[in-house]
PDB file of N, CA and C in Angstrom:
ATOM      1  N   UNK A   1      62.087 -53.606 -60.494  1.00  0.00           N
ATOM      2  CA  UNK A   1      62.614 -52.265 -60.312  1.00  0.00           C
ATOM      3  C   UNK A   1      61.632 -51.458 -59.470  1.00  0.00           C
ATOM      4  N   UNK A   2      62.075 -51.242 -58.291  1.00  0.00           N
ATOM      5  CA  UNK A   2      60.940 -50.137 -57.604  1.00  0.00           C
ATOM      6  C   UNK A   2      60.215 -48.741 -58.208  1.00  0.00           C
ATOM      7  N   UNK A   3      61.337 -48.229 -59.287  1.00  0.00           N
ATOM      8  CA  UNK A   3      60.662 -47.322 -60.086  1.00  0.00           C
ATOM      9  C   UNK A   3      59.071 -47.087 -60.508  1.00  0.00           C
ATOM     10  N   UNK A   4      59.110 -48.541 -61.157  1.00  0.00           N
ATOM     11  CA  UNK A   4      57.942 -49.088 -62.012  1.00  0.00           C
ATOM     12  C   UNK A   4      56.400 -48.851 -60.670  1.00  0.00           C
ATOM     13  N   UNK A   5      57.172 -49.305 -59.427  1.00  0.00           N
ATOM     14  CA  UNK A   5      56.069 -49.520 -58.684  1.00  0.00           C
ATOM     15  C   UNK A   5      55.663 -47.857 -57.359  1.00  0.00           C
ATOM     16  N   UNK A   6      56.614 -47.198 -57.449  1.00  0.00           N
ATOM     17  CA  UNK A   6      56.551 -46.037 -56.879  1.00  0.00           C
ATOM     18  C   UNK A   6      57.674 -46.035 -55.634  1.00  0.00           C
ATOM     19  N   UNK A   7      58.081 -45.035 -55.343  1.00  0.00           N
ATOM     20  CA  UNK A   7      59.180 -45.323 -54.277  1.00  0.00           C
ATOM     21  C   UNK A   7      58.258 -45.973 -53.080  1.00  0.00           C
ATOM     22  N   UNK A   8      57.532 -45.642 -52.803  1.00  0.00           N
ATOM     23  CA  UNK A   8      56.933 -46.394 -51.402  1.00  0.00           C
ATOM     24  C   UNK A   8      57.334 -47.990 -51.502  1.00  0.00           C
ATOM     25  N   UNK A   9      56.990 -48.690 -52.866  1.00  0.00           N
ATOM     26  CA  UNK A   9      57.475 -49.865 -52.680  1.00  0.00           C
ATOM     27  C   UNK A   9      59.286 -50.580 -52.451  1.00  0.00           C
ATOM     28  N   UNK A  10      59.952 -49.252 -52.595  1.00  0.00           N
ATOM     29  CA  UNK A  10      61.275 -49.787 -52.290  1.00  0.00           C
ATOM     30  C   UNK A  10      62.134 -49.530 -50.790  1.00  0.00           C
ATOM     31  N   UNK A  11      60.204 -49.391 -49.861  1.00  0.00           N
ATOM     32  CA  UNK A  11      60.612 -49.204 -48.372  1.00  0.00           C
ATOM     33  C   UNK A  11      60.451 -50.790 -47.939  1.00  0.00           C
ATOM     34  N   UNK A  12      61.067 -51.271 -47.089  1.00  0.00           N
ATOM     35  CA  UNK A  12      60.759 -53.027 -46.475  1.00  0.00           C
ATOM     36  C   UNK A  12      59.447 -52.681 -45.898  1.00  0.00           C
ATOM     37  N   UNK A  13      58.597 -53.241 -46.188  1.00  0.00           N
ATOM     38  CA  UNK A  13      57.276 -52.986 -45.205  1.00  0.00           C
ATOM     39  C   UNK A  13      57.388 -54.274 -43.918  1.00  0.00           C
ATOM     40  N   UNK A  14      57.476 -53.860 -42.956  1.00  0.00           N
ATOM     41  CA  UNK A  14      57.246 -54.115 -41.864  1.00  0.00           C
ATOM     42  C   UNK A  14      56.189 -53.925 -41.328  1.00  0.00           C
ATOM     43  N   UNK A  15      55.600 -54.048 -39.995  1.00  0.00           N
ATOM     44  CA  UNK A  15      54.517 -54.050 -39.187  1.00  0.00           C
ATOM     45  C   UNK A  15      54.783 -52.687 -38.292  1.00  0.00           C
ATOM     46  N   UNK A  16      53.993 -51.803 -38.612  1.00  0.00           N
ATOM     47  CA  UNK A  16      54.151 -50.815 -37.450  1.00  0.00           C
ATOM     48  C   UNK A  16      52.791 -50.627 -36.680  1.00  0.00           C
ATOM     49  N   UNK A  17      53.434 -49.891 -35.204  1.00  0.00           N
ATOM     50  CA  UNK A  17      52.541 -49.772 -34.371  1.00  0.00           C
ATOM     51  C   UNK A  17      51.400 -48.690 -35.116  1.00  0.00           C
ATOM     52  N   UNK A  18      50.009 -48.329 -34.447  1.00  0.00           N
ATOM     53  CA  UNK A  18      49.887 -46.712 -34.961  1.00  0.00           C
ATOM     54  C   UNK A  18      50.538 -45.665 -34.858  1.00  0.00           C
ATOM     55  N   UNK A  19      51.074 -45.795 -33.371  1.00  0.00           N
ATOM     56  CA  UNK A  19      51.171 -44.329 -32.836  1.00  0.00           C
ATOM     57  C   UNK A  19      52.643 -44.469 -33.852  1.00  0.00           C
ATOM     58  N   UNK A  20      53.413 -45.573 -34.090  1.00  0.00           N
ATOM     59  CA  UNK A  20      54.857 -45.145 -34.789  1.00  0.00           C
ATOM     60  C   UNK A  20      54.302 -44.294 -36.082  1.00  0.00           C
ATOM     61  N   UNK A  21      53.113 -45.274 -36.834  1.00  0.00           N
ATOM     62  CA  UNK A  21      52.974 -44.548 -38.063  1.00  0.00           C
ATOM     63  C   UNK A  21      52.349 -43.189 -38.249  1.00  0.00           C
ATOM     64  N   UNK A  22      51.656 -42.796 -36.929  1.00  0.00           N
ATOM     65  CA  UNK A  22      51.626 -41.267 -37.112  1.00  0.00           C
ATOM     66  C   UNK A  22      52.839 -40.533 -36.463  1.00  0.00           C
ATOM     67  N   UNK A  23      53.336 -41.104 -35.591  1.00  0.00           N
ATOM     68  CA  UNK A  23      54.757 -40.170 -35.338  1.00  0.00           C
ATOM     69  C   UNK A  23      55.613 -39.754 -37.006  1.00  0.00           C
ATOM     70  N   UNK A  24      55.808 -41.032 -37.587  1.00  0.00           N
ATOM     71  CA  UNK A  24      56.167 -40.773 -39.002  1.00  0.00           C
ATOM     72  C   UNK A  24      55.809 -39.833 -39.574  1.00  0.00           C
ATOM     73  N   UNK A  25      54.284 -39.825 -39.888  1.00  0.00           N
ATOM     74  CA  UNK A  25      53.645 -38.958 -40.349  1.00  0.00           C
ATOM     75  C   UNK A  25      53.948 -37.451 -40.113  1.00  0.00           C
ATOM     76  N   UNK A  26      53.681 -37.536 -38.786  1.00  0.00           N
ATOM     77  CA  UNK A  26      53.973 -36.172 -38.573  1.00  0.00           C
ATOM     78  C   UNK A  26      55.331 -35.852 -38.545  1.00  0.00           C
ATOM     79  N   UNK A  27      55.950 -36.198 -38.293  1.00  0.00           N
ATOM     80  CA  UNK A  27      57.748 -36.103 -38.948  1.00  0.00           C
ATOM     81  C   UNK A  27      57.816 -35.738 -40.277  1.00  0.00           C
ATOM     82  N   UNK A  28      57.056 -36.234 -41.294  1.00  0.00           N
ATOM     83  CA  UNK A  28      57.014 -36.009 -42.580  1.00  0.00           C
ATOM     84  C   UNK A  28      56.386 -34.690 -42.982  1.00  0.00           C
ATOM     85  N   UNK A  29      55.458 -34.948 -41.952  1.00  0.00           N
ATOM     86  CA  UNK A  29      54.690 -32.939 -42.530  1.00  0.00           C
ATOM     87  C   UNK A  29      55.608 -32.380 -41.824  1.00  0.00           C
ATOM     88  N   UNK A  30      56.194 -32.411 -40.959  1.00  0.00           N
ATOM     89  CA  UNK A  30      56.769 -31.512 -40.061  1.00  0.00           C
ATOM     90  C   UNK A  30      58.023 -30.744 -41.320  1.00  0.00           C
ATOM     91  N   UNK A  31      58.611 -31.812 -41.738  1.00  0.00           N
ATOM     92  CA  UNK A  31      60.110 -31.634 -42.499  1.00  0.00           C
ATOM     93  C   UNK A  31      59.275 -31.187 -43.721  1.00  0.00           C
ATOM     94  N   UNK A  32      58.448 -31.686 -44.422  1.00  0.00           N
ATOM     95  CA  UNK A  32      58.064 -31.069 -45.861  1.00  0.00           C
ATOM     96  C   UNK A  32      57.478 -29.361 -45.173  1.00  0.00           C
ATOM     97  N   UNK A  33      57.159 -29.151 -44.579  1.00  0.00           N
ATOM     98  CA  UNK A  33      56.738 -27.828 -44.123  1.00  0.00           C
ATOM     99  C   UNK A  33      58.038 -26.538 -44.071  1.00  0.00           C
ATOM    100  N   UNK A  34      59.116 -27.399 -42.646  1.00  0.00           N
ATOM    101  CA  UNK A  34      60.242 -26.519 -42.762  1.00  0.00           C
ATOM    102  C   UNK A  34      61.046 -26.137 -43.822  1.00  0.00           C
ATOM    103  N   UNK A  35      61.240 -27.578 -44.575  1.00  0.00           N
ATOM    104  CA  UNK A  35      61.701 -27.152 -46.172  1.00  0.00           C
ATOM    105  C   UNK A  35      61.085 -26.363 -47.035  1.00  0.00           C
ATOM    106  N   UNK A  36      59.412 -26.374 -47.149  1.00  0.00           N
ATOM    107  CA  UNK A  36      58.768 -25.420 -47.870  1.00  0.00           C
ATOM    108  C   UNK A  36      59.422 -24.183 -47.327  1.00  0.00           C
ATOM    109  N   UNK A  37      59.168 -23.938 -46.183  1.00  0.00           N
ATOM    110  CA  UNK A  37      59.625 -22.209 -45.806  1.00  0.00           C
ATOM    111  C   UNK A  37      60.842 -22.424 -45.631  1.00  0.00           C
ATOM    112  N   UNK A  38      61.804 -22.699 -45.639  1.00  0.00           N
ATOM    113  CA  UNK A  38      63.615 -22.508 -45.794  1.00  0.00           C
ATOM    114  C   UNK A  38      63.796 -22.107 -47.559  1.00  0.00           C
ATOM    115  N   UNK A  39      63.512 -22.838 -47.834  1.00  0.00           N
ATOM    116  CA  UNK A  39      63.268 -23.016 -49.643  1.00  0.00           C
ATOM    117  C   UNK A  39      62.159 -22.085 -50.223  1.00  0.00           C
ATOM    118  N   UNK A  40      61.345 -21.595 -49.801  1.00  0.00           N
ATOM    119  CA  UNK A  40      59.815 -21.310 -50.183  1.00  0.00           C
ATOM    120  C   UNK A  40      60.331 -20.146 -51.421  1.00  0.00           C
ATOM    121  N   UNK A  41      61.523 -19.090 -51.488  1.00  0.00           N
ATOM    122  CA  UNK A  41      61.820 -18.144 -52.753  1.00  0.00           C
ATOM    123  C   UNK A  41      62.380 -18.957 -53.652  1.00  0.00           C
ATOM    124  N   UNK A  42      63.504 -20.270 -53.346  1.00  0.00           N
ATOM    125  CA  UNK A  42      63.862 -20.663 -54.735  1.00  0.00           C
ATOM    126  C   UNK A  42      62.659 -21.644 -55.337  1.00  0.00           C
ATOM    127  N   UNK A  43      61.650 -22.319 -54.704  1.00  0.00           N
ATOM    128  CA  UNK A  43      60.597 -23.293 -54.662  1.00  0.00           C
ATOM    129  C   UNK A  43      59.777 -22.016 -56.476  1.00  0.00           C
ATOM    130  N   UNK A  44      59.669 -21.019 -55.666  1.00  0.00           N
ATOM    131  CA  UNK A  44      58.560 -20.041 -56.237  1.00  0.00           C
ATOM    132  C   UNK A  44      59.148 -19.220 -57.952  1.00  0.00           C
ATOM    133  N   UNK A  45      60.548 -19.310 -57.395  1.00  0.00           N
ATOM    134  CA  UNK A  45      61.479 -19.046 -58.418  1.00  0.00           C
ATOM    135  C   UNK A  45      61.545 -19.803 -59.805  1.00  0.00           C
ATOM    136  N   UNK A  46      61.529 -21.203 -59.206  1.00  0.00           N
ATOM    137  CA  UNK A  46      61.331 -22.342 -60.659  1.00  0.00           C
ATOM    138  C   UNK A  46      60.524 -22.597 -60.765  1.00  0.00           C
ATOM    139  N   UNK A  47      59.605 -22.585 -60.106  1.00  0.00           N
ATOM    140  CA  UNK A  47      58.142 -22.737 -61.060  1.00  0.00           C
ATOM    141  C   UNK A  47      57.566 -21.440 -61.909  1.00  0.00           C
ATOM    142  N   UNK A  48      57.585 -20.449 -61.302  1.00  0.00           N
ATOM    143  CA  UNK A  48      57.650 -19.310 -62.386  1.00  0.00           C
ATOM    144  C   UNK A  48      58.243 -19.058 -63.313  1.00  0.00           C
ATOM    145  N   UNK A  49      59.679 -19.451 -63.204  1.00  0.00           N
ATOM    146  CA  UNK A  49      60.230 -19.717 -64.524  1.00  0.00           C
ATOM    147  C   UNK A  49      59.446 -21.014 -65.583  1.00  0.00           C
ATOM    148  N   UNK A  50      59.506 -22.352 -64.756  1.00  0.00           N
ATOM    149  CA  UNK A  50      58.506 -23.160 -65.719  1.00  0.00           C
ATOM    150  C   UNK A  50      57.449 -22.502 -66.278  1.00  0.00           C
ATOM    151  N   UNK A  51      56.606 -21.571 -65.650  1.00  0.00           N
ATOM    152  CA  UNK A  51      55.489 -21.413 -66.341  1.00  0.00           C
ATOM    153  C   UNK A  51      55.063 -20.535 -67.068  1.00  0.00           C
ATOM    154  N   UNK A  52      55.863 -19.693 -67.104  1.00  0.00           N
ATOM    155  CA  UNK A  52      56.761 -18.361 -67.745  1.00  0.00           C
ATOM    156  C   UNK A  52      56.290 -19.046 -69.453  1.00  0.00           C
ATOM    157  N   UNK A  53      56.812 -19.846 -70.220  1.00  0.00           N
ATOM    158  CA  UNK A  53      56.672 -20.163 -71.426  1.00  0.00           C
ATOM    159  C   UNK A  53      55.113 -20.882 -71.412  1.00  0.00           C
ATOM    160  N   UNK A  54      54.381 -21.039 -70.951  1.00  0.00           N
ATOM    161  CA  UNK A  54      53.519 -21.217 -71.036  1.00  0.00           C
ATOM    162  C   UNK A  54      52.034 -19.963 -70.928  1.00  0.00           C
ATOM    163  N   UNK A  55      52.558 -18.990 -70.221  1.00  0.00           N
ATOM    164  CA  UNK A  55      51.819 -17.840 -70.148  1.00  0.00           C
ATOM    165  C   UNK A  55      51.877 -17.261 -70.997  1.00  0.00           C
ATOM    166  N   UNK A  56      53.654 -16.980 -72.301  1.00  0.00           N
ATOM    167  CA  UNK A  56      53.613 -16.560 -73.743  1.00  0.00           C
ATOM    168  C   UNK A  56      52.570 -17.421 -74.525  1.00  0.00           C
ATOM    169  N   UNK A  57      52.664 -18.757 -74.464  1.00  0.00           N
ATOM    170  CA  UNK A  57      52.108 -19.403 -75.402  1.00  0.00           C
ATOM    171  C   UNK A  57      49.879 -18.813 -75.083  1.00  0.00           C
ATOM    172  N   UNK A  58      50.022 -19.198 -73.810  1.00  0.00           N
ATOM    173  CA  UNK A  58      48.613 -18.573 -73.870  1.00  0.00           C
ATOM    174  C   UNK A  58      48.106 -17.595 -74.466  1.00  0.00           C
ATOM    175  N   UNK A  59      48.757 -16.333 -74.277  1.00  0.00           N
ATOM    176  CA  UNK A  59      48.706 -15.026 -74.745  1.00  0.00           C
ATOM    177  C   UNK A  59      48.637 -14.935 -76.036  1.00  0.00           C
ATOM    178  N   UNK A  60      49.334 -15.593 -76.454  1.00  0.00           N
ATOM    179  CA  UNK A  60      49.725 -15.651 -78.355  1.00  0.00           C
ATOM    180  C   UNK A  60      48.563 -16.407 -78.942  1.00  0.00           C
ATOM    181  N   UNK A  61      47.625 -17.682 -78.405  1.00  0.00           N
ATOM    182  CA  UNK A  61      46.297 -17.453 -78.645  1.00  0.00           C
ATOM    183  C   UNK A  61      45.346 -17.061 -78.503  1.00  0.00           C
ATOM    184  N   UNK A  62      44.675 -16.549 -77.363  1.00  0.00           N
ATOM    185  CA  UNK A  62      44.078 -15.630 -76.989  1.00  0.00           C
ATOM    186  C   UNK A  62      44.042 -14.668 -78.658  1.00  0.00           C
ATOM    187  N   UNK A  63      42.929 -14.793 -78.638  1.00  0.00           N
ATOM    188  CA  UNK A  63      41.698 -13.334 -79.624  1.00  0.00           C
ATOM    189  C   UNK A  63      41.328 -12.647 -78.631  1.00  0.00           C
ATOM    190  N   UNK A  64      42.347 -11.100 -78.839  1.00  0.00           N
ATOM    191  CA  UNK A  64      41.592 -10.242 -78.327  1.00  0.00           C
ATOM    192  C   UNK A  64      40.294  -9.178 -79.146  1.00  0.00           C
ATOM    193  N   UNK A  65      39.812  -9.710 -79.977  1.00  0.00           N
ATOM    194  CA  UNK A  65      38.565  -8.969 -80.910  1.00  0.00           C
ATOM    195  C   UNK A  65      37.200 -10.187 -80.207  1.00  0.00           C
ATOM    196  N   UNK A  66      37.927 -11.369 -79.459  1.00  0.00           N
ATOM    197  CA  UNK A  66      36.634 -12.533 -79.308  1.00  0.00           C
ATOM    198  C   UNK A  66      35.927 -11.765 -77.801  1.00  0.00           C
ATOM    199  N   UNK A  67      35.033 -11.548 -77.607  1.00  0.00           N
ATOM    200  CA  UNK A  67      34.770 -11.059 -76.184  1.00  0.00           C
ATOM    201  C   UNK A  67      34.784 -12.303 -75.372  1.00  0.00           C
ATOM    202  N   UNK A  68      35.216 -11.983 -74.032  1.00  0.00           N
ATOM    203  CA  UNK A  68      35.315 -13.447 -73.136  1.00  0.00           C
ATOM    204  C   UNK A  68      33.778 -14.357 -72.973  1.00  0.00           C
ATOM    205  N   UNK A  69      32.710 -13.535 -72.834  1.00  0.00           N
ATOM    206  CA  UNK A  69      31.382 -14.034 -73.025  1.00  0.00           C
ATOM    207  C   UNK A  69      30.496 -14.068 -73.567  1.00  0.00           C
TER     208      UNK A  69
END
């Protein structure tokens, strides 16, 4: 199951040139970049919500009578 082994292993590995595998490369930052900024408010949206219950939980231990130092 490629799962087990990470998606990279459920690409055929072939032989590539360099310059193909940095053209790739940079194809890949290129597109993870534009998607960050097309996406970048709903991106910022769910993770704040994820972390949202975790900032209550902090708070709720936190001693405020303990001084921080």
């Amino acid at each position: 199951m490629c799962s087990e082994y990470g998606f990279i292993q459920c690409i055929p590995q072939h032989e590539l040139s360099d310059e193909t595998v940095v053209e790739i490369l940079d194809f890949l930052h290129l597109f993870a970049s534009d998607f960050e900024n097309r996406y970048f408010a709903q991106i910022h949206r769910y993770y704040d919500e994820c972390s949202q219950p975790n900032i209550n939980q902090t708070n709720s231990v936190i001693n405020d009578d303990d001084p921080p130092f």
